[in-house]
N, C-alpha and C. Protein backbone atom coordinates (compact mmCIF):
# COMPACT_ATOMS: atom_id res chain seq x y z
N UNK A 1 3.25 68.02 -26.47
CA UNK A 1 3.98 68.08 -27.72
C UNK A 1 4.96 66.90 -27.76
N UNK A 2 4.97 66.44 -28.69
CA UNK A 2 5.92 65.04 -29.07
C UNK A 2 7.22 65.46 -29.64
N UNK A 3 8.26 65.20 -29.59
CA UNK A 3 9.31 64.82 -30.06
C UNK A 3 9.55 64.42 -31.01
N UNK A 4 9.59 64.25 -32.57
CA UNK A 4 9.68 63.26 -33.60
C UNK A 4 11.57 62.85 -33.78
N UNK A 5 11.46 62.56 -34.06
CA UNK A 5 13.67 62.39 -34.42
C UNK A 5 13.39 61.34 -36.05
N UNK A 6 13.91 61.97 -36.32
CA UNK A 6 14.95 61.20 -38.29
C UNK A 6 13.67 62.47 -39.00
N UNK A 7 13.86 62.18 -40.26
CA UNK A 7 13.23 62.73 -41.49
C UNK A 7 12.57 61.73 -42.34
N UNK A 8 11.49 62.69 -42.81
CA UNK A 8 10.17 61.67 -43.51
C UNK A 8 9.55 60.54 -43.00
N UNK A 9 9.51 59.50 -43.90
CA UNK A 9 9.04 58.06 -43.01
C UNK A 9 9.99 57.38 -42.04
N UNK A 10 11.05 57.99 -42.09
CA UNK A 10 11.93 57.39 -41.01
C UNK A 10 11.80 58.33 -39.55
N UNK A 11 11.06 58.91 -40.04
CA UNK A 11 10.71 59.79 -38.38
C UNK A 11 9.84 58.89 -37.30
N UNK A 12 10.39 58.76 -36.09
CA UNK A 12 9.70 58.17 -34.86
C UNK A 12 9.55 59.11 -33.61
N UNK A 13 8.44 59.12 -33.20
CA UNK A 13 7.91 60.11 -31.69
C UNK A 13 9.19 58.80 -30.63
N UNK A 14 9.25 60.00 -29.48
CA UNK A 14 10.14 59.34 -28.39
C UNK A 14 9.27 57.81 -27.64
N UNK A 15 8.11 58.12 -28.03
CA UNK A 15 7.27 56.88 -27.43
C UNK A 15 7.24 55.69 -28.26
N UNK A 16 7.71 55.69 -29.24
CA UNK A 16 7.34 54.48 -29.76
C UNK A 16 8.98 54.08 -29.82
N UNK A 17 9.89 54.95 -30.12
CA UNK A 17 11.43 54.32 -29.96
C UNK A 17 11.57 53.37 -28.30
N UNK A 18 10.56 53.58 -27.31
CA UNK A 18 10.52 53.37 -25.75
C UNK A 18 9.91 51.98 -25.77
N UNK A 19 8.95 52.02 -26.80
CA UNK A 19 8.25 50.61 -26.94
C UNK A 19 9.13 49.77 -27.93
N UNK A 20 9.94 49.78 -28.74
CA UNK A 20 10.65 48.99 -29.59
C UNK A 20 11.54 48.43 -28.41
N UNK A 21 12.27 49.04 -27.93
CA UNK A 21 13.49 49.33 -26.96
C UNK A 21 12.56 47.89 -26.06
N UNK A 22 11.49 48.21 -25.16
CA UNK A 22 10.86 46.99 -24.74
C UNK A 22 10.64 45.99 -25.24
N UNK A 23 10.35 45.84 -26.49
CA UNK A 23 10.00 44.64 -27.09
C UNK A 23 11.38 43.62 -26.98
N UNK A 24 12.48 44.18 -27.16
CA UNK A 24 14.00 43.49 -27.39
C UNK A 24 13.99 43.38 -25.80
N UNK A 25 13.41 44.08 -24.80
CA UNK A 25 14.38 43.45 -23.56
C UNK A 25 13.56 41.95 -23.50
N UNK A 26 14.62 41.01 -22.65
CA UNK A 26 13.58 40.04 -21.47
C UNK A 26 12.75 40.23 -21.04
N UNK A 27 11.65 39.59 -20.70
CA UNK A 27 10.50 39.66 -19.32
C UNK A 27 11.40 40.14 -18.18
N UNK A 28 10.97 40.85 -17.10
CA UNK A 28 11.09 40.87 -15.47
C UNK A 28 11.19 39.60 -15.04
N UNK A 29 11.97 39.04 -14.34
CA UNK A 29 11.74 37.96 -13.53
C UNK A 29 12.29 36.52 -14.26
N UNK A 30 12.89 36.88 -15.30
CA UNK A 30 13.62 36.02 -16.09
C UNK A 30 15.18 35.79 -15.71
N UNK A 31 15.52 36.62 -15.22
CA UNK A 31 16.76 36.71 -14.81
C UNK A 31 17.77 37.22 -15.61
N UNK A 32 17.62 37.75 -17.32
CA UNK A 32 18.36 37.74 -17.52
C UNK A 32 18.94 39.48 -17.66
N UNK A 33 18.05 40.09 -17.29
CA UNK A 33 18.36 41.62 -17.45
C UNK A 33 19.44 41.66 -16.11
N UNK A 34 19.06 40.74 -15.20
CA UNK A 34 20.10 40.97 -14.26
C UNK A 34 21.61 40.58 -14.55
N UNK A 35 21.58 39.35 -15.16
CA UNK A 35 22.80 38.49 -15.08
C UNK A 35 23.42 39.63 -16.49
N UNK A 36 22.75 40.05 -17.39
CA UNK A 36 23.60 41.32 -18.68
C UNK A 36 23.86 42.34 -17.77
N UNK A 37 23.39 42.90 -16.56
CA UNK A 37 23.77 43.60 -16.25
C UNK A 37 25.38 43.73 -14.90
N UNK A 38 25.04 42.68 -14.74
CA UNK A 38 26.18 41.94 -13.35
C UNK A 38 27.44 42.03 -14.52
N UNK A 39 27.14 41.39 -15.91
CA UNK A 39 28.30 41.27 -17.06
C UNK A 39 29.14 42.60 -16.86
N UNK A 40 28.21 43.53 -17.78
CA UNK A 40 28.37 44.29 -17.69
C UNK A 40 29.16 45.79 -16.55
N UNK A 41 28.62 45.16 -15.62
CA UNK A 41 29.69 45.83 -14.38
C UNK A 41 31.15 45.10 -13.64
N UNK A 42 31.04 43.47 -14.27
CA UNK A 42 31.84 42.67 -14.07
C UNK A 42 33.19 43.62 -15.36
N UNK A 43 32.44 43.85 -16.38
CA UNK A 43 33.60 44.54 -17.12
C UNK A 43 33.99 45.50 -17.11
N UNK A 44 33.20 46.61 -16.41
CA UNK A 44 33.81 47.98 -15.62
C UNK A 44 34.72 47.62 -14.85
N UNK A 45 35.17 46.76 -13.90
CA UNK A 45 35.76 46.79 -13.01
C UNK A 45 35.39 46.33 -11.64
N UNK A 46 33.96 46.23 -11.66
CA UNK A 46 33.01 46.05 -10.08
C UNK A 46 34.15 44.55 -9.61
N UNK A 47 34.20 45.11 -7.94
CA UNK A 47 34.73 43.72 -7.33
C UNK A 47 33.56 43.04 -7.00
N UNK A 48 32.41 43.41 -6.94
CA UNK A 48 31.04 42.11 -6.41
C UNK A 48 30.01 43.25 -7.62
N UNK A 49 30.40 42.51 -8.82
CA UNK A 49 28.88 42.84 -9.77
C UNK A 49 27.45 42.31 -9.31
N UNK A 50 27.37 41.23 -8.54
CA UNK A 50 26.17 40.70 -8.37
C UNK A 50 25.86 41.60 -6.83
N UNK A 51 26.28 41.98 -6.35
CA UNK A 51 25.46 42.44 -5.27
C UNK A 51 25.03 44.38 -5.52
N UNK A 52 26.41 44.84 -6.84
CA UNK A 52 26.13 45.97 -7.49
C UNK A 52 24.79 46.07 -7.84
N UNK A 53 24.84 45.22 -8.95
CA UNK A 53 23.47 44.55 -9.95
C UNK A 53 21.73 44.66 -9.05
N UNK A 54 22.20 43.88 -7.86
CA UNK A 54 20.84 44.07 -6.60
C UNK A 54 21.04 45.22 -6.26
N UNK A 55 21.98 46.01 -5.85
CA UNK A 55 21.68 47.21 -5.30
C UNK A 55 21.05 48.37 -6.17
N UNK A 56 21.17 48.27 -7.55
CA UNK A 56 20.70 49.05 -8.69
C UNK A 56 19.30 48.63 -8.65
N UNK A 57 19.05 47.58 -8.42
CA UNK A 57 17.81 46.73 -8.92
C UNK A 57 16.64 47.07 -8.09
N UNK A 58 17.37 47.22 -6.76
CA UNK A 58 16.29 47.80 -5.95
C UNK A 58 15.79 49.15 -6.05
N UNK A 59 17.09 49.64 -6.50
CA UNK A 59 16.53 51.39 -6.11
C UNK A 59 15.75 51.84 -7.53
N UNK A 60 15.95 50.84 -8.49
CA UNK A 60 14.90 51.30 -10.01
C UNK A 60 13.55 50.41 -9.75
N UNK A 61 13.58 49.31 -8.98
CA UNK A 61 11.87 48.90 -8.88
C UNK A 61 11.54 48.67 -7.44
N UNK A 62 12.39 49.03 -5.99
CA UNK A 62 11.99 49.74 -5.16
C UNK A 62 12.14 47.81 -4.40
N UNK A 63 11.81 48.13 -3.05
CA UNK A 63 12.29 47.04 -2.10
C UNK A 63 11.17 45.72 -2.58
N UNK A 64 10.16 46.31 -2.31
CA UNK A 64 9.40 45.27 -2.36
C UNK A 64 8.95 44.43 -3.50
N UNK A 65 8.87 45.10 -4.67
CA UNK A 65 9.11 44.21 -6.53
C UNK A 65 10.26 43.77 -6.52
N UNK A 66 11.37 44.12 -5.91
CA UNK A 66 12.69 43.80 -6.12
C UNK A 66 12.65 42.35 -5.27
N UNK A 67 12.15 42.03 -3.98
CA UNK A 67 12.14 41.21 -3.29
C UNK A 67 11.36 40.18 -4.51
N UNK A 68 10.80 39.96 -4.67
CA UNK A 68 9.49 39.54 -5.17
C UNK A 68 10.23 38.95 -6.31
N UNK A 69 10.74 39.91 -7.29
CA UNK A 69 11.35 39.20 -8.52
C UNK A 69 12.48 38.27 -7.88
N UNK A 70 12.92 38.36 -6.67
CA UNK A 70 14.39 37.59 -6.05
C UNK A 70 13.77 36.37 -6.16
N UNK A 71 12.83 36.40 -5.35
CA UNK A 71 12.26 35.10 -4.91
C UNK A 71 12.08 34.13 -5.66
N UNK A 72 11.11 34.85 -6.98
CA UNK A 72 11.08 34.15 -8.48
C UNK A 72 12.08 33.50 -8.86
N UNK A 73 13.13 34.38 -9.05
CA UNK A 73 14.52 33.73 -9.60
C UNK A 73 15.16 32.41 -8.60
N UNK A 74 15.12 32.35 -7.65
CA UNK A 74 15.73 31.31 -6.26
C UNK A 74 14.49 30.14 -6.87
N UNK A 75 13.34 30.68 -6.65
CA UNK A 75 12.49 29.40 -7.03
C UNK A 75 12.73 28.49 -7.92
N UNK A 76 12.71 29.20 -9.05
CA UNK A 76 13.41 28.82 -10.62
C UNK A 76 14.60 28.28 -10.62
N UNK A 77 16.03 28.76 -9.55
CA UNK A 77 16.83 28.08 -9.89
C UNK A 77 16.84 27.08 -9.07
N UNK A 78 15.45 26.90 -7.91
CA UNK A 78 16.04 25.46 -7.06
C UNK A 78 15.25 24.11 -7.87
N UNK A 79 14.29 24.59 -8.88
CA UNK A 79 14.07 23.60 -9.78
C UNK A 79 15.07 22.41 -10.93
């Protein structure tokens, strides 16, 4: 069973609000979901947002994608 949310033609199932929501982020491996997110904890208060930022990063895409996207990014920025 689906979910719909609003009324009439403005009604959307939870799956397609999930795919809009994707379309607006960055690619993976772009760097920049990280660096909005380091911001972002930089303005909570975090004393080391960037190592916050990795520690989140790992535990939502797990050690080894997480490694993997690192690498990407180091590559990219030693260009």
């Amino acid at each position: 069973m689906r979910k719909v949310l609003g009324i009439g033609s403005e009604a959307i199932s939870a799956s397609q609000r999930i795919e809009e929501r994707k379309k607006k982020e960055p690619p993976l491996g772009a760097g920049e979901r990280f660096a909005t997110l380091s911001k972002k904890l930089e303005k909570k208060g975090a004393t080391n947002p960037d190592a916050l930022a990795a520690w989140i990063g790992r535990k939502d895409l797990g050690k080894k994608r997480f490694q993997k996207l690192a690498a990407k990014g180091r590559k990219k920025a030693s260009k």
